[in-house]
N, C-alpha and C. Protein backbone atom coordinates (compact mmCIF):
# COMPACT_ATOMS: atom_id res chain seq x y z
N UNK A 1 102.55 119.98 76.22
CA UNK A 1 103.39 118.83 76.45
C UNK A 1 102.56 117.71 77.08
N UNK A 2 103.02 116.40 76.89
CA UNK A 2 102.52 115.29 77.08
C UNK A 2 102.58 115.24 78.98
N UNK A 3 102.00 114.46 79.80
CA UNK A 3 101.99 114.73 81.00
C UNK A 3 101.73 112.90 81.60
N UNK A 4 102.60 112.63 82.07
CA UNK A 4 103.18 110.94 82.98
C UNK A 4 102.72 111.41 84.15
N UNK A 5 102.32 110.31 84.74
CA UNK A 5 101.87 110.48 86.07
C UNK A 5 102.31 108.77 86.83
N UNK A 6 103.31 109.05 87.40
CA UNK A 6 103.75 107.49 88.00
C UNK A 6 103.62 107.02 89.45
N UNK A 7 102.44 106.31 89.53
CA UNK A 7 101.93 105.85 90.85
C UNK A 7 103.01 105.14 91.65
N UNK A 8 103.73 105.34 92.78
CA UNK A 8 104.56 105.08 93.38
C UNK A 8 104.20 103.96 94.51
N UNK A 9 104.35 102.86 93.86
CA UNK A 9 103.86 101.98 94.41
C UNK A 9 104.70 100.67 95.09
N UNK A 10 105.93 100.67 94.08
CA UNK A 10 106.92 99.71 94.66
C UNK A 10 108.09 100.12 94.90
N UNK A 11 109.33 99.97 95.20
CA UNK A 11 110.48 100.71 96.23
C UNK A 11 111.08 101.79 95.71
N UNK A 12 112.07 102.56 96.25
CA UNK A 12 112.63 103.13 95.45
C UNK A 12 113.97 103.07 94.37
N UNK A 13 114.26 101.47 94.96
CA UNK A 13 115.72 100.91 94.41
C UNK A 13 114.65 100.60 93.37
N UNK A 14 113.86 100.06 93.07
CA UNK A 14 113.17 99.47 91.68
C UNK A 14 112.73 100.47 90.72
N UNK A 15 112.45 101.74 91.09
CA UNK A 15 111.86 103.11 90.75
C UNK A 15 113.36 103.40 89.83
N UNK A 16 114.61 103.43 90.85
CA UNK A 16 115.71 103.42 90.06
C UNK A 16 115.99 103.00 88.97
N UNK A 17 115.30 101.40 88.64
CA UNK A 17 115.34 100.96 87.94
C UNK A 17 114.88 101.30 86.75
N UNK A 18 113.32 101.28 86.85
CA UNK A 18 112.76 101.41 86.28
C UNK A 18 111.95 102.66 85.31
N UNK A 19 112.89 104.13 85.96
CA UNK A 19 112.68 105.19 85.15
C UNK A 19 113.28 105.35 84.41
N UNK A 20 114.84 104.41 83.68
CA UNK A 20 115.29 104.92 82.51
C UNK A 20 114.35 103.80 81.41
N UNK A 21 113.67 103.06 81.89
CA UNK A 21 113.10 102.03 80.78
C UNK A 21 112.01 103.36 80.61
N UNK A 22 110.91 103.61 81.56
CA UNK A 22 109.86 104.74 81.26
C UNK A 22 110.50 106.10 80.57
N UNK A 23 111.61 107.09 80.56
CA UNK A 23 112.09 107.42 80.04
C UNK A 23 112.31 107.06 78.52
N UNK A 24 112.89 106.16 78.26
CA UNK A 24 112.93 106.01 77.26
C UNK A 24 112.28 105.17 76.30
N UNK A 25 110.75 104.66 77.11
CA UNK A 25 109.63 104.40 76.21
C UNK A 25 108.68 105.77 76.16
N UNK A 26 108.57 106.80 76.72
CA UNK A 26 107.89 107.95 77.61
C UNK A 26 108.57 109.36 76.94
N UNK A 27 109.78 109.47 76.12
CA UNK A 27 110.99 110.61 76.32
C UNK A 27 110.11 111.95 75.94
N UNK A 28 109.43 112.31 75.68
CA UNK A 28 108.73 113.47 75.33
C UNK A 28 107.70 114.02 76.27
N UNK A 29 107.69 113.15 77.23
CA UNK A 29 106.49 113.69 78.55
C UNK A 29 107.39 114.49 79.30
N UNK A 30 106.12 115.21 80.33
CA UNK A 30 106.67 115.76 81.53
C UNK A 30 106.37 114.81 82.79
N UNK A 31 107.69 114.52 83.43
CA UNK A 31 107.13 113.45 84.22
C UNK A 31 106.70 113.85 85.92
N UNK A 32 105.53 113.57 86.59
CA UNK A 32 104.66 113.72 87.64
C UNK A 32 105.13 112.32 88.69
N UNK A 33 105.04 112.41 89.44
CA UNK A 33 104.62 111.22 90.74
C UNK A 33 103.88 111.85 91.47
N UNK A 34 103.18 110.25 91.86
CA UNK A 34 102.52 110.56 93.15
C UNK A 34 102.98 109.52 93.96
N UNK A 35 103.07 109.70 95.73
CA UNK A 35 103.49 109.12 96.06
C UNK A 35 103.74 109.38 97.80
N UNK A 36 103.61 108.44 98.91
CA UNK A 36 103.38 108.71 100.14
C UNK A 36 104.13 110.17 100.84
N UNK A 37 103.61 110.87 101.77
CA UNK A 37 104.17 111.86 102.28
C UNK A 37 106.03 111.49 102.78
N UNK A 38 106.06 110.08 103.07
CA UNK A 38 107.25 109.50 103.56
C UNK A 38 108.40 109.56 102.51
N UNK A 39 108.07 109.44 101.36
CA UNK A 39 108.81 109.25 100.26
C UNK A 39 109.29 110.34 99.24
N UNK A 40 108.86 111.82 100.00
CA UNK A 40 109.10 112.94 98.84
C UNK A 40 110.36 113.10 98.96
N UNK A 41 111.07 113.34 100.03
CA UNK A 41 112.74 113.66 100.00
C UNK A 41 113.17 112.40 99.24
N UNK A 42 112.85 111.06 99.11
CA UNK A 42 113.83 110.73 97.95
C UNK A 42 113.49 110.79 96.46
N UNK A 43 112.19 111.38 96.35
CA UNK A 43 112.08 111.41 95.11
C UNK A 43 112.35 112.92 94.61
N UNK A 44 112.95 113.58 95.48
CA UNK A 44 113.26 115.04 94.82
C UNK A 44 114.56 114.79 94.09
N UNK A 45 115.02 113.57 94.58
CA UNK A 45 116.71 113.51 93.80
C UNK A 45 116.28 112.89 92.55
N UNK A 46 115.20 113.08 91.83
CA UNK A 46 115.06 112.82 90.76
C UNK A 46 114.75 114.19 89.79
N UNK A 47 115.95 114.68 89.13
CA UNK A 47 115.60 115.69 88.01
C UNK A 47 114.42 115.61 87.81
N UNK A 48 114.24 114.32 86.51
CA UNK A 48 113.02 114.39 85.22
C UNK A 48 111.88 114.56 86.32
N UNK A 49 111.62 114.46 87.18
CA UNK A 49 110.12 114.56 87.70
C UNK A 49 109.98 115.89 88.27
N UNK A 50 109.02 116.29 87.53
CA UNK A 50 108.56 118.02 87.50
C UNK A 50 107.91 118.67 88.47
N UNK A 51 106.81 117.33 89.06
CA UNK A 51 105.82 117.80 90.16
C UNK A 51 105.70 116.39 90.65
N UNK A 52 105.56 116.63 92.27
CA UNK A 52 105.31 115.54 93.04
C UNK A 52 104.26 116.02 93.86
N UNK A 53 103.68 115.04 93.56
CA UNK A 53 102.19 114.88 94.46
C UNK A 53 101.55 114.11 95.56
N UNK A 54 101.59 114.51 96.73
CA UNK A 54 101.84 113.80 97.72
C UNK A 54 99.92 112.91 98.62
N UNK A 55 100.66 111.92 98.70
CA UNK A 55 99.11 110.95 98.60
C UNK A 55 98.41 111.45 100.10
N UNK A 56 97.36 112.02 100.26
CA UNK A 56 97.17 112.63 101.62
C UNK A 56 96.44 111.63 102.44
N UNK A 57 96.61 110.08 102.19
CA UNK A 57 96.47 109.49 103.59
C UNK A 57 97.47 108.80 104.00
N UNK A 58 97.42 107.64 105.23
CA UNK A 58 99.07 107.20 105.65
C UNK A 58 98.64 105.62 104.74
N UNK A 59 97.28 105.28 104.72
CA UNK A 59 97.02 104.23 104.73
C UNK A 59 97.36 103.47 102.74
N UNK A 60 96.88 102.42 102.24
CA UNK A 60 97.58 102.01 100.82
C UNK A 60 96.79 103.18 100.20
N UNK A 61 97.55 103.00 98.59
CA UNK A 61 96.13 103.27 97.58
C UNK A 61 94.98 102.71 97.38
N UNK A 62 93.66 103.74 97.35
CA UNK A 62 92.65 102.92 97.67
C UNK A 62 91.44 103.90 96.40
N UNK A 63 90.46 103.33 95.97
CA UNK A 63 89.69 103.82 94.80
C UNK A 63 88.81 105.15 95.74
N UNK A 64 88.56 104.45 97.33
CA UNK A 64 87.68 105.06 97.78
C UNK A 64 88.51 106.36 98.89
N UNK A 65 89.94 106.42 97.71
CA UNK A 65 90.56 107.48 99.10
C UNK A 65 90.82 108.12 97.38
N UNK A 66 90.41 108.94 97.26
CA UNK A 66 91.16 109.93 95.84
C UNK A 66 91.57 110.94 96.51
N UNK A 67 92.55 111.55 95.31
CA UNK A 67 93.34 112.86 95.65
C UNK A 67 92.57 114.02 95.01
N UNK A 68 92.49 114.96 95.97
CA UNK A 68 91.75 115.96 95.46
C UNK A 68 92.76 116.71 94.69
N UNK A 69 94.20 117.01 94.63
CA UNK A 69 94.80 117.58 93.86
C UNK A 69 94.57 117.17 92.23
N UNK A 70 94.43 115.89 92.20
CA UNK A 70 94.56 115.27 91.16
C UNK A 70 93.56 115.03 89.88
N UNK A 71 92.03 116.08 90.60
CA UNK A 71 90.89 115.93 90.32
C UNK A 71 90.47 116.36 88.89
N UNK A 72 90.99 117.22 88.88
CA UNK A 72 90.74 117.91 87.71
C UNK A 72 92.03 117.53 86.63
N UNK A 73 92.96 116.84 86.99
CA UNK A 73 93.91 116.80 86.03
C UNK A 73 93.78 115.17 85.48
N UNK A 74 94.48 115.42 83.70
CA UNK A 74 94.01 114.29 82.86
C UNK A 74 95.82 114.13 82.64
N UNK A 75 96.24 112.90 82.88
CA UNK A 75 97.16 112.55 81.90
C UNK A 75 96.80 111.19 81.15
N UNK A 76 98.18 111.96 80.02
CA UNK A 76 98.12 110.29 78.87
C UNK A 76 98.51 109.92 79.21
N UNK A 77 99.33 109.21 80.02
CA UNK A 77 100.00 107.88 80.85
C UNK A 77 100.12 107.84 82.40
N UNK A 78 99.62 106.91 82.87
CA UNK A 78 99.55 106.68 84.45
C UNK A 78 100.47 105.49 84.71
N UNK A 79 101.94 105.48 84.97
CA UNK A 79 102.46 103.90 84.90
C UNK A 79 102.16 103.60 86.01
N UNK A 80 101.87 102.61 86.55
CA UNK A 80 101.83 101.96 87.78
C UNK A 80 102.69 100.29 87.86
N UNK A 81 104.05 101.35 89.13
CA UNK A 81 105.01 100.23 89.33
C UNK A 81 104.18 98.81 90.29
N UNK A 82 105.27 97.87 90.08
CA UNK A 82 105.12 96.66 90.43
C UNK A 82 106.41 96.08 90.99
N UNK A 83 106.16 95.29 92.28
CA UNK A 83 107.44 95.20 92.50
C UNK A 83 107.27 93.45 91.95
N UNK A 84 106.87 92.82 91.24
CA UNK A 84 107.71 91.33 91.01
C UNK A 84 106.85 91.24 89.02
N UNK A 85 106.89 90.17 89.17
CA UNK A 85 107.03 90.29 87.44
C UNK A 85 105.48 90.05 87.10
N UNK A 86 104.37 90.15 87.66
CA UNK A 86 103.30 90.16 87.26
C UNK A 86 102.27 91.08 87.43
N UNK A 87 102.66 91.38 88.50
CA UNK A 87 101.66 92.43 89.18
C UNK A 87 100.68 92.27 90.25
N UNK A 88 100.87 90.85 90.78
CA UNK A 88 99.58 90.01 91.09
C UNK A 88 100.02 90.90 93.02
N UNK A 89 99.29 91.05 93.71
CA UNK A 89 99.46 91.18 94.82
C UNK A 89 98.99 93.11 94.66
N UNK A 90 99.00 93.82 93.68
CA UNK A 90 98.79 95.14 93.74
C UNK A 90 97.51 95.60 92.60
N UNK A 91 96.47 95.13 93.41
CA UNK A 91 95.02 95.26 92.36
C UNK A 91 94.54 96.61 93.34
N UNK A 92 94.87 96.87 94.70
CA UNK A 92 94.52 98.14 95.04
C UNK A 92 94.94 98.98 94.20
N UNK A 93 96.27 98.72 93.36
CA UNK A 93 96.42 99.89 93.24
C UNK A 93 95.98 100.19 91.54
N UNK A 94 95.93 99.12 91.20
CA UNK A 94 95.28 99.35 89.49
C UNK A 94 94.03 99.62 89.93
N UNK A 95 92.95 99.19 90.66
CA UNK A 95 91.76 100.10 90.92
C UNK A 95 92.17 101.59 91.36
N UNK A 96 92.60 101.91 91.96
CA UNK A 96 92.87 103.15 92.57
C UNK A 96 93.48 104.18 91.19
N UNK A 97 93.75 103.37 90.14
CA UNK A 97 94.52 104.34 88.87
C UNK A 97 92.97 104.70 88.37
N UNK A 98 91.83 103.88 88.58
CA UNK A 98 90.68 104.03 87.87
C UNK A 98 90.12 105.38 88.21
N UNK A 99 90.31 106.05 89.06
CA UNK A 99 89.86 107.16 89.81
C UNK A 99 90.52 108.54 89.54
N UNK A 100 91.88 108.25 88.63
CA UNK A 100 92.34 109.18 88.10
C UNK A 100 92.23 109.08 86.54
N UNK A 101 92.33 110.38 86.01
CA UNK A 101 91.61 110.39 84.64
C UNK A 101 93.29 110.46 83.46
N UNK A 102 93.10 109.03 82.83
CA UNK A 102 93.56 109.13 82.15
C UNK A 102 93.90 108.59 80.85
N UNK A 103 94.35 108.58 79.61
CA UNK A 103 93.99 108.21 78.68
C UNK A 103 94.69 106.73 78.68
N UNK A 104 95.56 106.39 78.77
CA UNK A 104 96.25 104.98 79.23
C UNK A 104 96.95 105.21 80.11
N UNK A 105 96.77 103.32 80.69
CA UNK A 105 97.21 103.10 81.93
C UNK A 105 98.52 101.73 81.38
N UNK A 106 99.26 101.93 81.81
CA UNK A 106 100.62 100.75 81.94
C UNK A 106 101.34 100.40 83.71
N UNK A 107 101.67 99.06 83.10
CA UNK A 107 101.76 98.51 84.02
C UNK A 107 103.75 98.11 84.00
N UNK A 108 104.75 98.49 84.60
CA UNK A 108 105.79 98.67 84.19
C UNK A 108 106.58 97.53 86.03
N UNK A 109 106.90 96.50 85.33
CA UNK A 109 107.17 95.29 86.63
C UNK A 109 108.51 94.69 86.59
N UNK A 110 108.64 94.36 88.37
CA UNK A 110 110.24 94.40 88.58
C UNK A 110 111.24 94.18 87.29
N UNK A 111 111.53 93.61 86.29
CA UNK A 111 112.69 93.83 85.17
C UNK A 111 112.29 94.90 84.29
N UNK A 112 111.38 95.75 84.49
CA UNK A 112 111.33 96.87 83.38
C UNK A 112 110.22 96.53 82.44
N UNK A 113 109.43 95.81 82.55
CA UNK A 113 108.76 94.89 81.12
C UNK A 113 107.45 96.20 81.62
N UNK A 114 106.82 96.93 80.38
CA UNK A 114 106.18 97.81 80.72
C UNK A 114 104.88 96.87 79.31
N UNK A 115 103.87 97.21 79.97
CA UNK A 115 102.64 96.43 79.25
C UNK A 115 101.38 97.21 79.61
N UNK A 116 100.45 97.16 78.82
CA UNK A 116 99.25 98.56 78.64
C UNK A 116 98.21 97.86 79.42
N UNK A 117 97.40 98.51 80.33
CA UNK A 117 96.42 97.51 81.25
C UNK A 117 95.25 98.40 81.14
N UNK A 118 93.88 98.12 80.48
CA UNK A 118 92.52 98.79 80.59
C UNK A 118 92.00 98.62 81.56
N UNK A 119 91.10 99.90 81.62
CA UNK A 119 89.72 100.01 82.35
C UNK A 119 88.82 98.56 82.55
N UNK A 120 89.07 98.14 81.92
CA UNK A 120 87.81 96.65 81.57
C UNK A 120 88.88 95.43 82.09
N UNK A 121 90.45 95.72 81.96
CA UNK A 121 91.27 94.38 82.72
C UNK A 121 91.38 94.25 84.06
N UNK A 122 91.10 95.83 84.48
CA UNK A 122 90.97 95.76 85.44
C UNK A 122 90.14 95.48 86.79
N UNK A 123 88.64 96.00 85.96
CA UNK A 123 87.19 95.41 86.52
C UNK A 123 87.30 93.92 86.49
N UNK A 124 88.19 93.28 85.34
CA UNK A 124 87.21 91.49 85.12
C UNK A 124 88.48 91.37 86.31
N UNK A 125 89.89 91.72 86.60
CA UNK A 125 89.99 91.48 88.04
C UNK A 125 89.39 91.31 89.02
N UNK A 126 88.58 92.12 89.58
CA UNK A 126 88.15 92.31 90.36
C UNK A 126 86.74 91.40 90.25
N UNK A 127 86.19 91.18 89.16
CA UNK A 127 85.03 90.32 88.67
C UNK A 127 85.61 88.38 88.76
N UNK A 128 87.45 88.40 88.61
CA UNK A 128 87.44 87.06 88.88
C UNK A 128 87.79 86.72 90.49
N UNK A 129 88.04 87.83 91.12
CA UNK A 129 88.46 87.54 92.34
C UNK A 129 87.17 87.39 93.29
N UNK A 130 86.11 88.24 92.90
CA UNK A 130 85.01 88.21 93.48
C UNK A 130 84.54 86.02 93.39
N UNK A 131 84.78 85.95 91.86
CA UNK A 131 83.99 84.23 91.74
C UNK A 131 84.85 83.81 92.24
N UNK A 132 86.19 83.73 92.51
CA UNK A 132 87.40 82.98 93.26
C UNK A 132 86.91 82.95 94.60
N UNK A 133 86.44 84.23 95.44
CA UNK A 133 86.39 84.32 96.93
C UNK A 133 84.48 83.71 96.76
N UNK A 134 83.71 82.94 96.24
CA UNK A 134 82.71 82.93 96.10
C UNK A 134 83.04 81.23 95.67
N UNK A 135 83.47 80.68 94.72
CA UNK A 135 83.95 78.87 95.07
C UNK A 135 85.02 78.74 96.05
N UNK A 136 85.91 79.54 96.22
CA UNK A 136 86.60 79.00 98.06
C UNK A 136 85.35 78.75 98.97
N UNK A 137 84.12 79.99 99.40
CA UNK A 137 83.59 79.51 100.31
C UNK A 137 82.58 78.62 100.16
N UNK A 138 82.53 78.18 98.73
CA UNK A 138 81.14 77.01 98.19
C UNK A 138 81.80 76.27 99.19
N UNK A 139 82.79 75.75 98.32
CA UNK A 139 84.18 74.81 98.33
C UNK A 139 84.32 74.19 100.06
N UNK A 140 84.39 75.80 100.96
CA UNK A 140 84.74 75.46 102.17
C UNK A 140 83.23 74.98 102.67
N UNK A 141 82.42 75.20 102.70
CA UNK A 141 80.80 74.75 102.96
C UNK A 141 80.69 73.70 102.95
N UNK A 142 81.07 73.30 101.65
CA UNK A 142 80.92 71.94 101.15
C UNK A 142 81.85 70.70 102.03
N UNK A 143 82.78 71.14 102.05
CA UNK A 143 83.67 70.36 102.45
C UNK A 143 83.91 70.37 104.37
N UNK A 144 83.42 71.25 104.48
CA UNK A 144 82.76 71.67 105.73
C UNK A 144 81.21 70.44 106.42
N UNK A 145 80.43 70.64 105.13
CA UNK A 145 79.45 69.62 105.44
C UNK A 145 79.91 68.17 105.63
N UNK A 146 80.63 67.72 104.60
CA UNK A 146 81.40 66.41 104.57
C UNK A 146 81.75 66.15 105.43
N UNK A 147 82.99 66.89 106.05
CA UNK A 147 83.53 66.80 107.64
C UNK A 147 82.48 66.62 109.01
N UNK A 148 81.23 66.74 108.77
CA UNK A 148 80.47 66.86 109.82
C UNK A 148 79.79 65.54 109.52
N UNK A 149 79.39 65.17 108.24
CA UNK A 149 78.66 63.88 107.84
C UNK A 149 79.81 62.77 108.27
N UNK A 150 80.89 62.95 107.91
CA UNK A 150 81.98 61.63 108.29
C UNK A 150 82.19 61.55 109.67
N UNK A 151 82.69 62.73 109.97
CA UNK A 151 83.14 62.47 111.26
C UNK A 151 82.61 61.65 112.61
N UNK A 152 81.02 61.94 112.80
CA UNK A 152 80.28 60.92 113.43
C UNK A 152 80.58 59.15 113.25
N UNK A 153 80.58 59.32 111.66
CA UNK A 153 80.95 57.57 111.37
C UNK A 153 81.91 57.17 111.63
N UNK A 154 83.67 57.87 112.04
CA UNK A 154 84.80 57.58 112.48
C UNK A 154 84.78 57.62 113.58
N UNK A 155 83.89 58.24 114.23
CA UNK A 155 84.14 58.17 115.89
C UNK A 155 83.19 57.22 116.09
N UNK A 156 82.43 56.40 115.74
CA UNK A 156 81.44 55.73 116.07
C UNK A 156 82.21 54.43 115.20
N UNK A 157 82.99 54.30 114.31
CA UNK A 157 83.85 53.22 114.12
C UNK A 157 85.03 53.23 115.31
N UNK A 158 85.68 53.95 115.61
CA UNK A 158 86.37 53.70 116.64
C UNK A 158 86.08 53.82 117.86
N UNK A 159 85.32 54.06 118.57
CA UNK A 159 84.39 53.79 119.41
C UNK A 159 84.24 51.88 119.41
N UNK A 160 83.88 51.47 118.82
CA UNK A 160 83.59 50.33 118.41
C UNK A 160 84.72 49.36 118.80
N UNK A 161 85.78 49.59 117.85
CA UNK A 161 87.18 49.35 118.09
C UNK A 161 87.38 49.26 119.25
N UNK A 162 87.16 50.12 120.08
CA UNK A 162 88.03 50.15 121.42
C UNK A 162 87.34 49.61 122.46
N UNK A 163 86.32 48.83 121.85
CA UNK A 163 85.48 47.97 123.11
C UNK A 163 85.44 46.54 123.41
């Protein structure tokens, strides 16, 4: 049998939501979570999920915290929830899917809209955020220098002024 593995990442009222859409894009898997030690009693009130796997630190998902349960196991689908309609704010945790082995990864966000996200969409993330945090601080340097070149000439114009 086919084997889901759903990174538990956004609430559980949205989880509500969002397992009859995975269900019934998904209906032939066995479905898995993983998901904080805090959160297993409500996810036992979920029938379809077969095995729950509990994330053994307190802190987020992180690439450089893996689960050793999870080491040896491959699934074909890893969904990873989202709580608003893009995904933007949860790149820990699409890196952190990179660390588990699996044949596709989807990305399934607050209205249900479920969309397929690679290995490689997920690196040039991390590849545009790196040049983003790299022209902010040109950017701030720069504009940093400016502020130091002007500022002398406004205080030395008003200076002037006030004599």
């Amino acid at each position: 049998m086919k084997k889901l593995l759903i990174v538990r990442s956004a609430s559980m009222q949205q989880l509500d939501k969002n397992l009859k859409t995975i269900i019934k894009k998904f209906p032939d898997y066995e479905y898995h979570m993983l998901t904080h030690e805090h959160s297993v009693k409500l996810v036992e009130k979920y029938d379809v999920i077969k095995k729950i796997i509990v994330y053994p630190y307190k802190e987020s998902f992180s690439i450089k915290r893996q689960v050793p349960e999870l080491k040896n196991e491959t699934y074909d689908v890893v969904i990873i929830p989202v709580a608003n309609l893009t995904g933007a704010g949860f790149f820990n945790v699409f890196q952190f899917s990179l660390s588990l082995k699996a044949k596709k990864r989807v990305v399934c966000n607050l209205i249900s809209d479920l969309w397929d996200i690679t290995p490689g969409q997920i690196r040039w993330m991390r590849i545009k955020h790196i040049m983003m945090s790299i022209i902010s601080m040109a950017g701030s340097m720069i504009a940093g220098l400016f502020v130091l070149w002007l500022l002398p000439l406004k205080l030395k114009r008003l200076e002037k002024k006030g004599e």
